[in-house]
C-alpha atoms as a PDB file:
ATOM      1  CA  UNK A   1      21.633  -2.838   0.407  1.00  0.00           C
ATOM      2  CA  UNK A   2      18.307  -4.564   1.114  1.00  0.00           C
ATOM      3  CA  UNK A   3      18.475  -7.147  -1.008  1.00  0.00           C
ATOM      4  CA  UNK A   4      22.438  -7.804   0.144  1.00  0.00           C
ATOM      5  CA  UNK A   5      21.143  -8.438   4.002  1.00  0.00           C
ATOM      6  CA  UNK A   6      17.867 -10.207   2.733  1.00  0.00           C
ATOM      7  CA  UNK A   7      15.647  -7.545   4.334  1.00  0.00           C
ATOM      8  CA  UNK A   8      12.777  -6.310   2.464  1.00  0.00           C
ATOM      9  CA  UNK A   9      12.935  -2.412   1.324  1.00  0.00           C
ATOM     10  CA  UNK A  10       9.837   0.273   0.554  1.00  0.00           C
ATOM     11  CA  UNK A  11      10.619   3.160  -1.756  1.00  0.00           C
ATOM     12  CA  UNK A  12       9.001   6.427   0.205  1.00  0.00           C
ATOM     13  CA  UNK A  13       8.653   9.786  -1.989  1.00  0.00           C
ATOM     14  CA  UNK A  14       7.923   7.972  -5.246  1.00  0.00           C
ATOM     15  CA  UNK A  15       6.389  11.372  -6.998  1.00  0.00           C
ATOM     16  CA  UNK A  16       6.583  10.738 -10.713  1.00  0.00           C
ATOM     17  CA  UNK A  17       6.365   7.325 -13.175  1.00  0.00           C
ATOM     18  CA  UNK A  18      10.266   8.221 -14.046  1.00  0.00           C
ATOM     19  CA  UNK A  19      11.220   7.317 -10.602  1.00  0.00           C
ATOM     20  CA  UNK A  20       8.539   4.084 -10.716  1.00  0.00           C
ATOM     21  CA  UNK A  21      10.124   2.736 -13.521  1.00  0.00           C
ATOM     22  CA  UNK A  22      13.345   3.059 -12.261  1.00  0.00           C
ATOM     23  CA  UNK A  23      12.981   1.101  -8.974  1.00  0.00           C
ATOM     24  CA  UNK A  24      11.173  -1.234 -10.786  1.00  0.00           C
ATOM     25  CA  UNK A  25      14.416  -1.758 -12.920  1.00  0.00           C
ATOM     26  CA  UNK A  26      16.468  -2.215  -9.844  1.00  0.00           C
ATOM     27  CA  UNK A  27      14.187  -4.500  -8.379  1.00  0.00           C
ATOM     28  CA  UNK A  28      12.437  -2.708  -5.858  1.00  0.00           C
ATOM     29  CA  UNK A  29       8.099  -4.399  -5.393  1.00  0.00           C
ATOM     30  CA  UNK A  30       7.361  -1.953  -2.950  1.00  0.00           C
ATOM     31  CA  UNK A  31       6.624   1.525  -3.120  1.00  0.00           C
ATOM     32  CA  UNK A  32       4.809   4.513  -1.572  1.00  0.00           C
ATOM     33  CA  UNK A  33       4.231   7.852  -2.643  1.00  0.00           C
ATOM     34  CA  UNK A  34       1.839  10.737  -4.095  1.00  0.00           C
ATOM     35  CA  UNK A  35       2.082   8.745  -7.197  1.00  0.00           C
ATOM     36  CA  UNK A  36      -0.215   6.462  -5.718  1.00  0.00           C
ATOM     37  CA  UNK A  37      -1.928   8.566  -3.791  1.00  0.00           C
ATOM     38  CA  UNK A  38      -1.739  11.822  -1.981  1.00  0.00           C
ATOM     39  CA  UNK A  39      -2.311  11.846   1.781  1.00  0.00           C
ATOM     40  CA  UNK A  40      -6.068  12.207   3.163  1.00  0.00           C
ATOM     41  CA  UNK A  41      -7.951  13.381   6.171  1.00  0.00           C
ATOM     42  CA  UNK A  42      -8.119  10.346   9.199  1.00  0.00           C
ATOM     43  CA  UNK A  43     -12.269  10.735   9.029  1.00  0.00           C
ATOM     44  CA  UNK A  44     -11.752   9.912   5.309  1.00  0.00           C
ATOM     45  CA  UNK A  45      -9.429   7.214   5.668  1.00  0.00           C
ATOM     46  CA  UNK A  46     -11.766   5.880   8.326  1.00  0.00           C
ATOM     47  CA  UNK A  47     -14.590   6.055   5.946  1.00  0.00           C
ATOM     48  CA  UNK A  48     -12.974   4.026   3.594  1.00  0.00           C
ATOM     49  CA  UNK A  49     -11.709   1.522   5.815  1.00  0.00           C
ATOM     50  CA  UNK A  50     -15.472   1.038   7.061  1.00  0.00           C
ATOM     51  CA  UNK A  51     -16.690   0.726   3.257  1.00  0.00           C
ATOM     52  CA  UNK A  52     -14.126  -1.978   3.044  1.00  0.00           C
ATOM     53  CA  UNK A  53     -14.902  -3.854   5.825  1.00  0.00           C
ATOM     54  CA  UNK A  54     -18.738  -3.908   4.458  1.00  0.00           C
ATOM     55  CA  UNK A  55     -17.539  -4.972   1.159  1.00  0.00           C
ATOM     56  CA  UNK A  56     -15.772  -7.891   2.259  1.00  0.00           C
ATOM     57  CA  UNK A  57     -18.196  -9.030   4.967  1.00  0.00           C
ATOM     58  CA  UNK A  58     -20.674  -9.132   2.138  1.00  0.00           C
ATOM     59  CA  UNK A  59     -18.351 -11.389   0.114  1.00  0.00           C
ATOM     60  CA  UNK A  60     -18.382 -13.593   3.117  1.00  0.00           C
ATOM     61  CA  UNK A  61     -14.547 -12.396   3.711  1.00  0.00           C
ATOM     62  CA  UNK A  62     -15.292 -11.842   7.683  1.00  0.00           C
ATOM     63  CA  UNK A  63     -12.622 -14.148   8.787  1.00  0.00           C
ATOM     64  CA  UNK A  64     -10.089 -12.602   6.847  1.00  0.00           C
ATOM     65  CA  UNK A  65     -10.911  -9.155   7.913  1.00  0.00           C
ATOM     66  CA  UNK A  66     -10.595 -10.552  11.741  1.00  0.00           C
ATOM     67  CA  UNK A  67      -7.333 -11.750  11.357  1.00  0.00           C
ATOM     68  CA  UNK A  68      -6.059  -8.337   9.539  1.00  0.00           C
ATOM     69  CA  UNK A  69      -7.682  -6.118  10.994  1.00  0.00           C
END
């Protein structure tokens, strides 16, 4: 229905690489789910938001980073 109205779509509750492969098979690039990766804590998604930031400032990425986020 997505694709009909030109909207894009995200697959939520992809669990298992059976249900992956299938919406890749029916066209679907974007997806979500424990597949990928199961929900954490905010502290530890805050850590690793941090850890990203210092990575990319180190690759000189700062303006990038300031426009995103």
């Amino acid at each position: 229905m997505g694709r009909s109205l030109g909207i894009g779509v995200v697959a939520e509750g992809v669990e298992t690489e059976a249900q992956r492969r299938f919406l890749i098979e029916e066209g679907c690039t974007e997806m979500q789910g424990d597949l990928f990766g199961k929900p954490q804590p905010v502290a530890q998604l805050a850590a690793l938001m941090a850890g990203e930031r210092a990575f990319a400032e180190d690759r000189g990425e700062t303006g990038r980073l300031a426009a995103n986020g």
